[in-house]
Protein backbone atom coordinates (compact mmCIF):
# COMPACT_ATOMS: atom_id res chain seq x y z
CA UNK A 1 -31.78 63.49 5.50
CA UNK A 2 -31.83 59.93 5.70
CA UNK A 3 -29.33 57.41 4.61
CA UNK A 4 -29.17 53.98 3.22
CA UNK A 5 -27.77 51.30 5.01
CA UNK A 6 -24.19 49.78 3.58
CA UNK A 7 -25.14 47.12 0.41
CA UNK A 8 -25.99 44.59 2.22
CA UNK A 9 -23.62 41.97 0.09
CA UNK A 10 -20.84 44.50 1.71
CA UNK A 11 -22.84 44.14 5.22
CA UNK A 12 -22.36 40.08 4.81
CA UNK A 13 -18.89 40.15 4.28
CA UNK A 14 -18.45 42.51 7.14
CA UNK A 15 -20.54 40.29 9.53
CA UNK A 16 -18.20 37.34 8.14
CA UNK A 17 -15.37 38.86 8.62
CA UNK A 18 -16.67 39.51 12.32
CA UNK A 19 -17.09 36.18 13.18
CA UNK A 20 -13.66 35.10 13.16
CA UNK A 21 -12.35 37.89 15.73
CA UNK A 22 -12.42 38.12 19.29
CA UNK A 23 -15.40 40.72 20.65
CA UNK A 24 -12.92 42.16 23.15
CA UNK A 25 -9.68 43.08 20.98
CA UNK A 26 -12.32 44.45 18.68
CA UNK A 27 -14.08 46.71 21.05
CA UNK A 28 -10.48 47.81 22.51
CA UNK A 29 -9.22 48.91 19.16
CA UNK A 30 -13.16 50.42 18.30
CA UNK A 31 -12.25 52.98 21.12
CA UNK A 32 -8.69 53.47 20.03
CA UNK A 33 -10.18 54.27 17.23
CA UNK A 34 -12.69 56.71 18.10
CA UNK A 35 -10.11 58.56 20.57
CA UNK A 36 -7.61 59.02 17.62
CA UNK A 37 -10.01 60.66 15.50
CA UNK A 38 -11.75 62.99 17.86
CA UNK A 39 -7.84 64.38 18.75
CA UNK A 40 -7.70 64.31 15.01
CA UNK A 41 -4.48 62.47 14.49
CA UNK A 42 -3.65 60.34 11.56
CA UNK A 43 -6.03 57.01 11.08
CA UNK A 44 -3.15 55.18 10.00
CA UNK A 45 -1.74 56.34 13.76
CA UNK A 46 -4.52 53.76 15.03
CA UNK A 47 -5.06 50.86 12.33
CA UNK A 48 -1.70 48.38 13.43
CA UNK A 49 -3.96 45.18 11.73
CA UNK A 50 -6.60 43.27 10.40
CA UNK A 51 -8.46 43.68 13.76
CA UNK A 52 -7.99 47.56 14.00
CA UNK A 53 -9.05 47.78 10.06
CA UNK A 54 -12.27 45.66 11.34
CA UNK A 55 -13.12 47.53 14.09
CA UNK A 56 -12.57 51.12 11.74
CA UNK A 57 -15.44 48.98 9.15
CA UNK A 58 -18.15 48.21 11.75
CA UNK A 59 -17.69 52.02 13.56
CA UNK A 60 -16.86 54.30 11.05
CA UNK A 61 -17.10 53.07 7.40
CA UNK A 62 -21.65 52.92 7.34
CA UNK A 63 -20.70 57.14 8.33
CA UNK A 64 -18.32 57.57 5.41
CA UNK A 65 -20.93 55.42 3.15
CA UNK A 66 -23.35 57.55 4.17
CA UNK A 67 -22.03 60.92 3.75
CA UNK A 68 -20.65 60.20 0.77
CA UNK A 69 -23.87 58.86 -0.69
CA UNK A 70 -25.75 61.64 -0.11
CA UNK A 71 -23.48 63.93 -1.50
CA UNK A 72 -23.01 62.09 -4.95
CA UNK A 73 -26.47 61.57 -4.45
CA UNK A 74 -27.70 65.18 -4.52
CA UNK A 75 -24.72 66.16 -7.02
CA UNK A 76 -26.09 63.10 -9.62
CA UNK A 77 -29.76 64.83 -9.23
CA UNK A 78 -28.56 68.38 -9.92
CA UNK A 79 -25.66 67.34 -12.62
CA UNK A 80 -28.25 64.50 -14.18
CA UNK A 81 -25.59 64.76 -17.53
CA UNK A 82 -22.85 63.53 -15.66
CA UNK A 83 -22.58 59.94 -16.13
CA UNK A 84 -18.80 58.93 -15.05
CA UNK A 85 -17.15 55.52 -16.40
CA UNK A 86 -14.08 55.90 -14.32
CA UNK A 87 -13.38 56.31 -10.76
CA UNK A 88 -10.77 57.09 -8.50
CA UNK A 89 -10.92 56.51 -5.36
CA UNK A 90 -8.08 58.82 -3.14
CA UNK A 91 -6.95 57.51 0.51
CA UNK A 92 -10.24 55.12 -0.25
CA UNK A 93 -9.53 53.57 3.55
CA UNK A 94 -12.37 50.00 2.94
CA UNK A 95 -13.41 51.92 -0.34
CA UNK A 96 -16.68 53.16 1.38
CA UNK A 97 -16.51 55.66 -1.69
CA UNK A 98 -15.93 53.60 -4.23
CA UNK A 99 -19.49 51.32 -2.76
CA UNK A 100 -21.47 54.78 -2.64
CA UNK A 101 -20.04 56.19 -6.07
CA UNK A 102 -20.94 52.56 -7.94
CA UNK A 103 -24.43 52.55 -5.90
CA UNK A 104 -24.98 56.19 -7.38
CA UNK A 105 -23.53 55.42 -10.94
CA UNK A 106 -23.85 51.97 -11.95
CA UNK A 107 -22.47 52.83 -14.85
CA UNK A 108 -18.96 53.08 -13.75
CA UNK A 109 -17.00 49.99 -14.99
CA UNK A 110 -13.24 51.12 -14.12
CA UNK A 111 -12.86 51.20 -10.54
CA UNK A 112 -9.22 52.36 -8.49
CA UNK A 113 -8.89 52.37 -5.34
CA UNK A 114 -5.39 53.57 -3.28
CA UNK A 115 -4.59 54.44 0.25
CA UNK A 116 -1.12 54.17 2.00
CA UNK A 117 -2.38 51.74 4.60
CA UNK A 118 -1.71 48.30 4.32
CA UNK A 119 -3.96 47.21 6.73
CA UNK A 120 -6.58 48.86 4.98
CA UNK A 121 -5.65 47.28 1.44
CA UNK A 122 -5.84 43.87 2.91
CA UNK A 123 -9.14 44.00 4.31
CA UNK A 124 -10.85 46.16 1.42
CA UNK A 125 -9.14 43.56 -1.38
CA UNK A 126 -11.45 40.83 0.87
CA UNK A 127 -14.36 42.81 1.27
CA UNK A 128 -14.25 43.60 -2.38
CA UNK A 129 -14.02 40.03 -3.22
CA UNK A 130 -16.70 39.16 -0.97
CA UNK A 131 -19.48 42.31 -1.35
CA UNK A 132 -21.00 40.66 -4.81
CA UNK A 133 -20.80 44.57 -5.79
CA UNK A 134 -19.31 43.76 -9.26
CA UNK A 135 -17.55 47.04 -10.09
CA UNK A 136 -16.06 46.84 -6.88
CA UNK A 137 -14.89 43.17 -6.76
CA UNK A 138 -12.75 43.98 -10.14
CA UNK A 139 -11.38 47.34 -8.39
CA UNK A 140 -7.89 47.56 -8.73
CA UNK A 141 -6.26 48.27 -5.10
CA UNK A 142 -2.87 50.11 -5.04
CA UNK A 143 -0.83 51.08 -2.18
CA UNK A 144 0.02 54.74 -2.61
CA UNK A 145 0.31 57.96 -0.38
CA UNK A 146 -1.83 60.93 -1.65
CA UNK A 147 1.23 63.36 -1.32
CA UNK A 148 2.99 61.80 -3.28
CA UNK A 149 0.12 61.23 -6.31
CA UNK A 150 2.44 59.98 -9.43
CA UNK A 151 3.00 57.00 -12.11
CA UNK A 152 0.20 54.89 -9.95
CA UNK A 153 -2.66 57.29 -10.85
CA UNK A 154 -1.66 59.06 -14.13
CA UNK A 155 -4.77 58.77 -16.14
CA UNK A 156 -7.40 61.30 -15.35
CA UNK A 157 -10.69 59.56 -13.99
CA UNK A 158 -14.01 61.11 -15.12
CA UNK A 159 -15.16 60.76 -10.87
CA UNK A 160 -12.35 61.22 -8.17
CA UNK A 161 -13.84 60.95 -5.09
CA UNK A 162 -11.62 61.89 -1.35
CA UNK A 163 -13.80 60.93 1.45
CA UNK A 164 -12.64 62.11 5.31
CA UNK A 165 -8.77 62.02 3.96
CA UNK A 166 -7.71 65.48 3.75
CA UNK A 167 -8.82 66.57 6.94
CA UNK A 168 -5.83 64.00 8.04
CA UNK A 169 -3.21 65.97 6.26
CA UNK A 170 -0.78 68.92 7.50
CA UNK A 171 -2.16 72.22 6.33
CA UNK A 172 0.71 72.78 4.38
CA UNK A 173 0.04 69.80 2.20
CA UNK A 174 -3.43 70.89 1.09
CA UNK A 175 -2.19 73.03 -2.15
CA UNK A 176 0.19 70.69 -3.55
CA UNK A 177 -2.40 67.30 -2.70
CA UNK A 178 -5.25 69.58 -4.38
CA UNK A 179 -3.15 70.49 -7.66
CA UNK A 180 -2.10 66.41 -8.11
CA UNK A 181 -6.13 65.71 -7.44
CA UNK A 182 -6.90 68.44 -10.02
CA UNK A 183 -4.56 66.71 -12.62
CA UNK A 184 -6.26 63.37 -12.55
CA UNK A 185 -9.63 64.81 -12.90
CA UNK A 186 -11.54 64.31 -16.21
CA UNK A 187 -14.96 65.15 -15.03
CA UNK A 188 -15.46 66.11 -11.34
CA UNK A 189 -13.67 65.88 -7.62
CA UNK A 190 -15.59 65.20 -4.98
CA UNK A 191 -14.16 66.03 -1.63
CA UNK A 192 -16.34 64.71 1.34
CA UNK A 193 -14.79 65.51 4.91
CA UNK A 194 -15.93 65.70 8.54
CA UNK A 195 -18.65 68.66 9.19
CA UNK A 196 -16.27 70.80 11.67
CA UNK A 197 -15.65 74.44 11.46
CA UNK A 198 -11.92 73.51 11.10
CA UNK A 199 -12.77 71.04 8.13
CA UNK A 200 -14.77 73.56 6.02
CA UNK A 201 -12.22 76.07 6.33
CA UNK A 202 -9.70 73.88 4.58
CA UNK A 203 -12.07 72.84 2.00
CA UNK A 204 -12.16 76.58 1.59
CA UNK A 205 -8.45 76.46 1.04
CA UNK A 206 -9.01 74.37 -1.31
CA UNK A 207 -12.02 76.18 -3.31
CA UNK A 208 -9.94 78.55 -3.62
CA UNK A 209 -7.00 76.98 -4.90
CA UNK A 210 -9.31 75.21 -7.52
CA UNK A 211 -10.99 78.25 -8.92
CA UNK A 212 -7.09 79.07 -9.71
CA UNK A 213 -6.86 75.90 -11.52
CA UNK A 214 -9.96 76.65 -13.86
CA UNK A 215 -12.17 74.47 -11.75
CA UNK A 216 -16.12 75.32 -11.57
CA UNK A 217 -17.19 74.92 -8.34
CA UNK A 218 -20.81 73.12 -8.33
CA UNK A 219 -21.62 72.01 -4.95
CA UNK A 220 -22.63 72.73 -2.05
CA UNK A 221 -21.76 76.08 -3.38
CA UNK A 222 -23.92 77.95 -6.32
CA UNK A 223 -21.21 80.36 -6.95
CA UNK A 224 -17.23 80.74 -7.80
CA UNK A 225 -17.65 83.62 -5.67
CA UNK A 226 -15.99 83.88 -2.27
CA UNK A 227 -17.67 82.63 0.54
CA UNK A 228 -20.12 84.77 2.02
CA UNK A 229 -20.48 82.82 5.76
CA UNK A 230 -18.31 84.51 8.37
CA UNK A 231 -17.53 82.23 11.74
CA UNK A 232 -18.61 81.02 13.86
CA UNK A 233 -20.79 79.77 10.78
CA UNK A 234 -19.56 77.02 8.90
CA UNK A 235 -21.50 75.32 5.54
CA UNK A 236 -22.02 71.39 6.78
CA UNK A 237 -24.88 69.31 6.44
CA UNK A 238 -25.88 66.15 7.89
CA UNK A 239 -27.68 62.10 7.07
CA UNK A 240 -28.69 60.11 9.69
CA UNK A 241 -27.83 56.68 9.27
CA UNK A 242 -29.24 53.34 10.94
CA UNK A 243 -26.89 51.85 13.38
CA UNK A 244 -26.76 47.54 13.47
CA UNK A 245 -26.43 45.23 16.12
CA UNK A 246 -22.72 45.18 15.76
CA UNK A 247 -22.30 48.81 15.27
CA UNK A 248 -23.73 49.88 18.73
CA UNK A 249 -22.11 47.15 20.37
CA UNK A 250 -18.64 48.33 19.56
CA UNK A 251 -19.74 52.19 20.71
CA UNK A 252 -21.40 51.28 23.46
CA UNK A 253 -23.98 53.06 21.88
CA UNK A 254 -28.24 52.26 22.70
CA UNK A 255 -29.61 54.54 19.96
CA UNK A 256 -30.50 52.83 16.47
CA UNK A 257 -29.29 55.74 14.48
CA UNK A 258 -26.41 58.01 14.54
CA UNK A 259 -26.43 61.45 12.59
CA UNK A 260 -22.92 62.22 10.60
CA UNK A 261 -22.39 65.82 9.97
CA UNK A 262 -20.20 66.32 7.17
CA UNK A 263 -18.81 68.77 4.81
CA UNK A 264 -18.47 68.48 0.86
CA UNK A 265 -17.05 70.34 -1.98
CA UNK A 266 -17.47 69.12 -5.99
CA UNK A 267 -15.65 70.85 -8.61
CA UNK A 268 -15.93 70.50 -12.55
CA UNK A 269 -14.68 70.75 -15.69
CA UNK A 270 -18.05 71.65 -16.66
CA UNK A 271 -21.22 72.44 -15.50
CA UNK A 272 -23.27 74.99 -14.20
CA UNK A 273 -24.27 75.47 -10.28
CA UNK A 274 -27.89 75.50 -9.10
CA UNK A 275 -29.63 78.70 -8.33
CA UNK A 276 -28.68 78.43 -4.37
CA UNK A 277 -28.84 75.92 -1.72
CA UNK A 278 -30.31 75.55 2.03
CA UNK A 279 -27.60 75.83 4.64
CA UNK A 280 -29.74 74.94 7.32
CA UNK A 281 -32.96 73.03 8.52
CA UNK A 282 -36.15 74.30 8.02
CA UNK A 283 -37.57 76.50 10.53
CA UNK A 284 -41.39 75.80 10.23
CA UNK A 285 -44.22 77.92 12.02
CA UNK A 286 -47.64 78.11 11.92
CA UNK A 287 -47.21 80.94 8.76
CA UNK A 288 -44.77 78.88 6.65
CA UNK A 289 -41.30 77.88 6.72
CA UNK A 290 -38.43 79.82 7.10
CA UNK A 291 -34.98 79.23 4.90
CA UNK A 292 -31.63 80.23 5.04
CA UNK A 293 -30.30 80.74 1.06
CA UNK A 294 -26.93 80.30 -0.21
CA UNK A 295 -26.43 82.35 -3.59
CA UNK A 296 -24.65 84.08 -5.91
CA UNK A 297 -25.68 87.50 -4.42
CA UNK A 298 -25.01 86.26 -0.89
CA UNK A 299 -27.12 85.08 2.01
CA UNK A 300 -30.63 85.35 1.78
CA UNK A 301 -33.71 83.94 4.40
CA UNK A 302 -36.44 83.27 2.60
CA UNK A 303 -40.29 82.69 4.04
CA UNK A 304 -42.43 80.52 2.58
CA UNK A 305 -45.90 81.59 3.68
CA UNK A 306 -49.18 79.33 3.85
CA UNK A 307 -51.06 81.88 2.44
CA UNK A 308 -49.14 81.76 -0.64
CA UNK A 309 -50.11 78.59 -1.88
CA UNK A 310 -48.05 78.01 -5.42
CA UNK A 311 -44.86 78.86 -3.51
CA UNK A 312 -45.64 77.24 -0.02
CA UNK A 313 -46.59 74.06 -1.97
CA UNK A 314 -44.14 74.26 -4.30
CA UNK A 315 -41.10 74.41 -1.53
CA UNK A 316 -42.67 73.18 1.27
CA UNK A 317 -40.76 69.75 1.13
CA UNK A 318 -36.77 71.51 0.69
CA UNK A 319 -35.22 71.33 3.58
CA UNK A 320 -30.66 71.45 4.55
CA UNK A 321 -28.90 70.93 1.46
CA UNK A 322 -31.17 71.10 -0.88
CA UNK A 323 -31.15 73.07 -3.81
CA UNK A 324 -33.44 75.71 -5.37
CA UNK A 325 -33.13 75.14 -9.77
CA UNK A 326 -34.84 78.53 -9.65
CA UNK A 327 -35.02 81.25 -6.45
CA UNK A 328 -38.43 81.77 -5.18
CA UNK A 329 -38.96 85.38 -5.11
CA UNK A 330 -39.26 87.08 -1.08
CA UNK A 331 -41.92 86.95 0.83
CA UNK A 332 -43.41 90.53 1.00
């Protein structure tokens, strides 16, 4: 799947903010930065300023925008009565969630955003000023720490959205961060985190924890049921993205495009799931294509075959993490 760039009023004040920084101190903290989060250790471990938060924008924050878009994206197609006002955005880092969630629903008008950083706050109260993205711009920016959810963020939101935050905290966190996330829901939580086979299994955690709490689980998942891949399978998906100038630069990078996998889970107050989702690319052949089904009664490949023109034409396009709104019938 492929992703659109950042808005490119947020891509401006990016490349402004760029041109007032030395190249090298940029590309020294871009690798800090990239080390840190491959050993998995706290972000906030690696962002010490401005310069660090700048270099975190141009490497990492088009991924997040990305990922995050395409899950809203898919969840606003499937959920087309959901039409948030509010949004909360949890350990928001630049806010690349709050961007894709406005881009998504333009219809949000109340926008929070809170993260523990300072750093962070800083630059994402300039790029907010700066983006043109109006929802954005009149965001209000708190410094808070997501364990310790209280007074700042009382109101439930109709969106909370967590983007690549919870994979940063101790395991032992998860159950209490997940029941003060729960609380400030009014519509949906969408959790968005790296595509690992260690970052699934927490979002599995906290599926599970959620279900407890009443939540209906609507995505990627079309069931409340447990889930039915055993490792070393993991549910991720992935969006390439396009890569700019400055962006391959600071990774020493030559390709245009980078593909982010990532992992998602959004649960409801209400709603119902779709029939089943694709957990993996299409496997085309001469005879049809070949798809692996996620669903209520399990696991399912399904065949598509040429010869059977309604359904091959009428399927032919799905492809990884899509959804079926009814489940073809097996190819006999």
């Amino acid at each position: 799947m492929s992703a659109a760039s950042l808005p490119a009023g947020l891509a401006a004040a990016m490349v402004a903010q760029l041109e007032r920084r030395p190249r090298k101190a940029l590309a020294e903290s871009a690798r800090r930065l990239s080390e840190s989060y491959r050993a998995h250790k706290p972000t906030s471990d690696a962002i010490r300023g401005e310069t660090d938060a700048l270099a975190y924008a141009l490497t990492r924050m088009p991924a997040t925008y990305a990922a995050v878009s395409a899950a809203l994206g898919r969840f606003a197609a499937e959920q087309p009565g959901f039409a948030p006002k509010s949004l909360l955005d949890v350990g928001c880092g630049l806010g690349a969630a709050a961007y894709a969630a406005t881009e998504v629903w333009p219809e949000i008008k109340a926008v929070e955003m809170i993260d523990r950083s300072p750093a962070f706050l800083a630059l994402a109260g300039t790029l907010a000023a700066e983006s043109g993205v109006a929802q954005v711009a009149r965001a209000s920016i708190v410094a808070a720490d997501m364990t310790r959810l209280g007074r700042e963020a009382a109101a439930p939101r109709d969106l909370v959205v967590v983007a690549y935050a919870l994979t940063e905290l101790a395991d032992a966190a998860l159950a209490q961060v997940t029941d003060a996330l729960w609380s400030l829901t009014g519509g949906a939580l969408a959790l968005v985190e790296p595509g690992t086979p260690r970052d699934h299994a927490r979002l599995m955690q906290v599926r599970a924890r959620l279900i407890e709490l009443g939540a209906t689980i609507l995505a990627p998942c079309p069931h409340g049921l447990p889930c039915p891949l055993a490792p070393p399978d993991w549910c991720h998906f992935s969006v390439r993205l396009p890569r700019s100038r400055d962006h391959k630069a600071l990774k020493g990078a030559e390709a245009p495009f980078e593909d982010e996998k990532y992992a998602y889970l959004i649960a409801a107050r209400a709603g119902t799931p779709p029939a089943g989702r694709i957990l993996a690319p299409a496997r085309q052949s001469k005879a049809g294509i070949a798809l692996k089904s996620c669903e209520a009664a399990g696991l399912r490949e399904i065949f598509l075959p040429k010869r059977d023109k309604a359904r091959y034409e009428g399927n032919r396009k799905k492809d990884w993490g899509d959804s079926w709104a009814a489940l073809p019938e097996a190819d006999g």
